[in-house]
N, C-alpha and C. Protein backbone atom coordinates (compact mmCIF):
# COMPACT_ATOMS: atom_id res chain seq x y z
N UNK A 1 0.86 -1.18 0.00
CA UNK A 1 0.00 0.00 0.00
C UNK A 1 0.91 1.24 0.00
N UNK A 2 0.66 2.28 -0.70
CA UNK A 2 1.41 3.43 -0.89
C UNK A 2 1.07 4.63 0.18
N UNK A 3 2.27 4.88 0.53
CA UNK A 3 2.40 6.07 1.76
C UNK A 3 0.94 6.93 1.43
N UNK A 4 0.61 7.30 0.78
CA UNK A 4 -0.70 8.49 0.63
C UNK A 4 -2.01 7.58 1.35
N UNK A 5 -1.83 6.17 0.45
CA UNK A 5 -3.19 5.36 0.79
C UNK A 5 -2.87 4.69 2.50
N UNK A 6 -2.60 4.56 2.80
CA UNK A 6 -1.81 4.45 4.30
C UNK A 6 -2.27 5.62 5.57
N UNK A 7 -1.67 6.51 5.45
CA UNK A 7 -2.77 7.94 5.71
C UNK A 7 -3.76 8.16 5.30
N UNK A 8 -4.15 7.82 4.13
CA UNK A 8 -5.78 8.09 3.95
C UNK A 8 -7.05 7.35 4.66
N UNK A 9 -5.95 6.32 4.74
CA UNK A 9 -6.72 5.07 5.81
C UNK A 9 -6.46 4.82 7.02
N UNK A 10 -5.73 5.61 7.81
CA UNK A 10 -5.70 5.89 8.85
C UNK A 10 -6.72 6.97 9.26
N UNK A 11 -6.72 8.30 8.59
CA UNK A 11 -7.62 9.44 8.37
C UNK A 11 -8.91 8.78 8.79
N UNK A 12 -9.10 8.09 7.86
CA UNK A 12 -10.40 7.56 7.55
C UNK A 12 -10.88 6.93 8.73
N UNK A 13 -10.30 6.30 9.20
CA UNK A 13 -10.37 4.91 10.15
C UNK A 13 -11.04 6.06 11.45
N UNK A 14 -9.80 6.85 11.80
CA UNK A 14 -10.20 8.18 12.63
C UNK A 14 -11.53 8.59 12.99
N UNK A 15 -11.42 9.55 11.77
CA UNK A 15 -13.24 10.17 11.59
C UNK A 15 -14.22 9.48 11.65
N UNK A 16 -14.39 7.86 10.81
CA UNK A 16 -15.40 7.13 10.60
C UNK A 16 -15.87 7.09 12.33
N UNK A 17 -14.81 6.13 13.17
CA UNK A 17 -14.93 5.93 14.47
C UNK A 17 -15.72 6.87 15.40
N UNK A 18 -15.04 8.13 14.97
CA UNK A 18 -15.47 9.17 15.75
C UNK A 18 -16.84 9.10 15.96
N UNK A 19 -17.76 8.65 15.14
CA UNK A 19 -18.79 8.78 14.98
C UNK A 19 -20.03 7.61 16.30
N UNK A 20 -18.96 6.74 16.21
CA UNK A 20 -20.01 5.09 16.92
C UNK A 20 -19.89 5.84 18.23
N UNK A 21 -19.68 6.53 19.36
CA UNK A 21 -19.81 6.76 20.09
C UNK A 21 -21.66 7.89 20.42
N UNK A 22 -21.31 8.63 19.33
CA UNK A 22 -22.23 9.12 19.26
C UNK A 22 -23.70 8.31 19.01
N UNK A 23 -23.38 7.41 17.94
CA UNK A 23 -24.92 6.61 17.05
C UNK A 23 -24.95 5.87 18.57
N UNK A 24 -24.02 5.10 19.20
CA UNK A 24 -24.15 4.07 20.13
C UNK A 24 -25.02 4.81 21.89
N UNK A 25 -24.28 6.07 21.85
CA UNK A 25 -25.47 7.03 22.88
C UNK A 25 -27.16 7.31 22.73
N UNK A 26 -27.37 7.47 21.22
CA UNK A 26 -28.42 7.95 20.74
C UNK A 26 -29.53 7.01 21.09
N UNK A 27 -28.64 5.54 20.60
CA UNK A 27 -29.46 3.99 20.45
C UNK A 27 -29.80 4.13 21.82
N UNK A 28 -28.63 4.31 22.90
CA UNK A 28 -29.30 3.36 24.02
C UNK A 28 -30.12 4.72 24.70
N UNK A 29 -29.82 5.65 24.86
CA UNK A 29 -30.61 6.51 25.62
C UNK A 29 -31.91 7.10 25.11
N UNK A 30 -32.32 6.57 23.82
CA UNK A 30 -33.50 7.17 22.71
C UNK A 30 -33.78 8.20 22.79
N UNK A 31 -33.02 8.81 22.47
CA UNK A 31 -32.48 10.61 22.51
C UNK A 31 -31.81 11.43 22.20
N UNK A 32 -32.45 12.34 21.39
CA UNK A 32 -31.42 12.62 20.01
C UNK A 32 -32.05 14.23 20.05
N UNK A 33 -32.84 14.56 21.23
CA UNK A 33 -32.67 16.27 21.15
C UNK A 33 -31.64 17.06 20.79
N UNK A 34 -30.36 16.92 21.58
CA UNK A 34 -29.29 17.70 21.24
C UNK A 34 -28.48 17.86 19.73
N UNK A 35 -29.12 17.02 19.17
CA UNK A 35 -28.50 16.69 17.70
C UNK A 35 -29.22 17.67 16.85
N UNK A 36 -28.04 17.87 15.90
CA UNK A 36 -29.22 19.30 14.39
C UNK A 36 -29.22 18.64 13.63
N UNK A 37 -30.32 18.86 13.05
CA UNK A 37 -31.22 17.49 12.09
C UNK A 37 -30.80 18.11 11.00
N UNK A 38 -30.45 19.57 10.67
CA UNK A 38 -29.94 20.06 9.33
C UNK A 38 -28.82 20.15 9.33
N UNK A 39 -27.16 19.79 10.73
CA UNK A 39 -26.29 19.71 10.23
C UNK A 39 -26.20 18.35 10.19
N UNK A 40 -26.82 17.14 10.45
CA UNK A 40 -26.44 15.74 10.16
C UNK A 40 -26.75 15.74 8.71
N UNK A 41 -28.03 16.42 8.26
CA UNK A 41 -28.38 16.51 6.53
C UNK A 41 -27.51 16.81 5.97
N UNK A 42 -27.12 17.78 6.17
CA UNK A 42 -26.25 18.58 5.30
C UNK A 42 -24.90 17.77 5.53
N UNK A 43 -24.33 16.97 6.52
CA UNK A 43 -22.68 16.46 6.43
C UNK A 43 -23.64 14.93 6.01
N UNK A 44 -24.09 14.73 5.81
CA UNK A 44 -24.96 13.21 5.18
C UNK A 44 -24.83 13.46 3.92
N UNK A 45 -25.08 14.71 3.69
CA UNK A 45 -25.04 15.16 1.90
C UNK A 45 -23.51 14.85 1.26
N UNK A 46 -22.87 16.04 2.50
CA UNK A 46 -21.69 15.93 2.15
C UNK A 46 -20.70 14.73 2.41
N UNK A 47 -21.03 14.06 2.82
CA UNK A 47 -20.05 12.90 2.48
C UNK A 47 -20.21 11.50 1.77
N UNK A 48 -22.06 11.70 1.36
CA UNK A 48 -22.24 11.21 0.39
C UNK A 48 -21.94 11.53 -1.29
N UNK A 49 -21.19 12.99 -1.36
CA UNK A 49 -20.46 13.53 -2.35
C UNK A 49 -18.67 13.10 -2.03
N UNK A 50 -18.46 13.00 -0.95
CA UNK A 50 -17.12 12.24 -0.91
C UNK A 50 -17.12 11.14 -1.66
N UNK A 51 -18.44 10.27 -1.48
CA UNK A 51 -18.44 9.15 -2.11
C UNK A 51 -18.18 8.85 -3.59
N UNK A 52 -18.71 9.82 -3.92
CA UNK A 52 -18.97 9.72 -5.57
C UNK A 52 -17.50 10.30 -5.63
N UNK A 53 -17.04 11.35 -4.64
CA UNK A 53 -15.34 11.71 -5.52
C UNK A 53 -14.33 10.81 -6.11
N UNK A 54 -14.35 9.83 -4.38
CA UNK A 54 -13.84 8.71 -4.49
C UNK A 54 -13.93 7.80 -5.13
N UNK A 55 -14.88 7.39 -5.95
CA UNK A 55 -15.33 6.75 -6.94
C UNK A 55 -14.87 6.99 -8.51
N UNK A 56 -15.08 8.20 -8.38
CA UNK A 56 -14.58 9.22 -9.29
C UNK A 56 -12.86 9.47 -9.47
N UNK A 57 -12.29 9.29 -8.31
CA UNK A 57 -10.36 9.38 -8.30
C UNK A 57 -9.96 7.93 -8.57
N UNK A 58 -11.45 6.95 -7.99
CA UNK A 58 -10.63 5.74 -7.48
C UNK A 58 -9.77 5.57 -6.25
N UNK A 59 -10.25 5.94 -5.55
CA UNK A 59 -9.38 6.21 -3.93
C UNK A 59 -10.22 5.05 -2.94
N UNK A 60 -9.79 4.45 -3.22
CA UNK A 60 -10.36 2.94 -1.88
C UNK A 60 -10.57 3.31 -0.54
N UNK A 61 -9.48 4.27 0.04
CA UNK A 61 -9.69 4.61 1.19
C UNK A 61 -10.82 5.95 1.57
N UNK A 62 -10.98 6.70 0.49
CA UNK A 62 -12.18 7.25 0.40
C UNK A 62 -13.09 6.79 -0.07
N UNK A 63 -13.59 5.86 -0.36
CA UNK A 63 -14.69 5.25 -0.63
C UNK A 63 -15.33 4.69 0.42
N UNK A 64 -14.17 3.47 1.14
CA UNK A 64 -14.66 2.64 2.24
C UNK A 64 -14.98 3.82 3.33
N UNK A 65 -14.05 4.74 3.62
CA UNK A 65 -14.36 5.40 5.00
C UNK A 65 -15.53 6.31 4.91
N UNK A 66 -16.03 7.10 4.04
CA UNK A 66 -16.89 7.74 4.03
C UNK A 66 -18.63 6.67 3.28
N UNK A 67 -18.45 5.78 3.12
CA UNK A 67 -19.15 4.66 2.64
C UNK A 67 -19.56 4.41 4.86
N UNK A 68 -18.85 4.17 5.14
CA UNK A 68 -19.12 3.31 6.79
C UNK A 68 -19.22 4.80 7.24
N UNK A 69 -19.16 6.01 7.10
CA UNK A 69 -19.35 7.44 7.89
C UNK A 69 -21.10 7.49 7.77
N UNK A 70 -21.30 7.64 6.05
CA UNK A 70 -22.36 8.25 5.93
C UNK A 70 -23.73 6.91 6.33
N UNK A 71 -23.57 5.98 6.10
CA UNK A 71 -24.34 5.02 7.36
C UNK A 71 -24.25 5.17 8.96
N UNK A 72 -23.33 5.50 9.14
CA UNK A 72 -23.36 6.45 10.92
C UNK A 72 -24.19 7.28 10.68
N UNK A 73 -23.65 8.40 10.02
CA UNK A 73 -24.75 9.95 9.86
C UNK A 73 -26.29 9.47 9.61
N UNK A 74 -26.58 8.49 8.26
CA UNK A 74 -27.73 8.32 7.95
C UNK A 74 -28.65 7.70 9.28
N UNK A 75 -27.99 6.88 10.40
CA UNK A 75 -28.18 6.17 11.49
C UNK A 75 -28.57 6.85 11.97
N UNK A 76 -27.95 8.09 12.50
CA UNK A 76 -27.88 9.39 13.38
C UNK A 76 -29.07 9.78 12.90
N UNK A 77 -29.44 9.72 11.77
CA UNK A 77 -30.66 11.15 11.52
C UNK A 77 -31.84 10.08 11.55
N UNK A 78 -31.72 9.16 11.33
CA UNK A 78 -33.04 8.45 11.45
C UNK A 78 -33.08 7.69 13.02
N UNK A 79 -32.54 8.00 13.70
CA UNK A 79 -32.64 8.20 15.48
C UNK A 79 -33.26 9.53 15.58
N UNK A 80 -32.81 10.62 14.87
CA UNK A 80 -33.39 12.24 15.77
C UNK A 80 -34.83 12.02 15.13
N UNK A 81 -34.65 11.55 13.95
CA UNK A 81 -36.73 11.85 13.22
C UNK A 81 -37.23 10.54 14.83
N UNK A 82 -36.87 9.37 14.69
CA UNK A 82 -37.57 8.35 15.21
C UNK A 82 -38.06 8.74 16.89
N UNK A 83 -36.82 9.14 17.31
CA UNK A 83 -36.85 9.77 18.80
C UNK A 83 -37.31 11.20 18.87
N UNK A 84 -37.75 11.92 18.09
CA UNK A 84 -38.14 13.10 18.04
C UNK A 84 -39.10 13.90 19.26
């Protein structure tokens, strides 16, 4: 694997993670007041346009990481509608 894709997948690995703490609070406490339903939209948007970049460069490590992000986010927002 080449030094760029190495960091990109570390990056990735990072941010994606960042996220299960949050979806994993939401699940168990069914509570998702504090969350903005238009910035999870809007970074749901946006990293479902990562997707297509990556697709688009051919970048594996942007594909997979923002591929497993935007199923967190999409998770996330369909907890704040469900728990509303």
């Amino acid at each position: 694997m080449e030094f760029a894709n190495v960091f990109g997948s570390l990056a990735g690995t990072l941010t994606t993670v960042a996220f299960l703490p949050q979806a994993i609070k939401t699940w168990k406490t069914r509570s998702a007041g504090d969350i903005s339903l238009g910035m999870f939209t809007l970074f749901a948007a946006g990293v479902f346009l990562w997707i297509v970049y990556g697709i688009g460069i051919g970048s594996v490590p942007v594909i997979i990481a923002n591929t497993i992000t935007f199923v967190l986010a999409v998770t996330i927002l369909v907890f704040k509608i469900k728990y509303k």
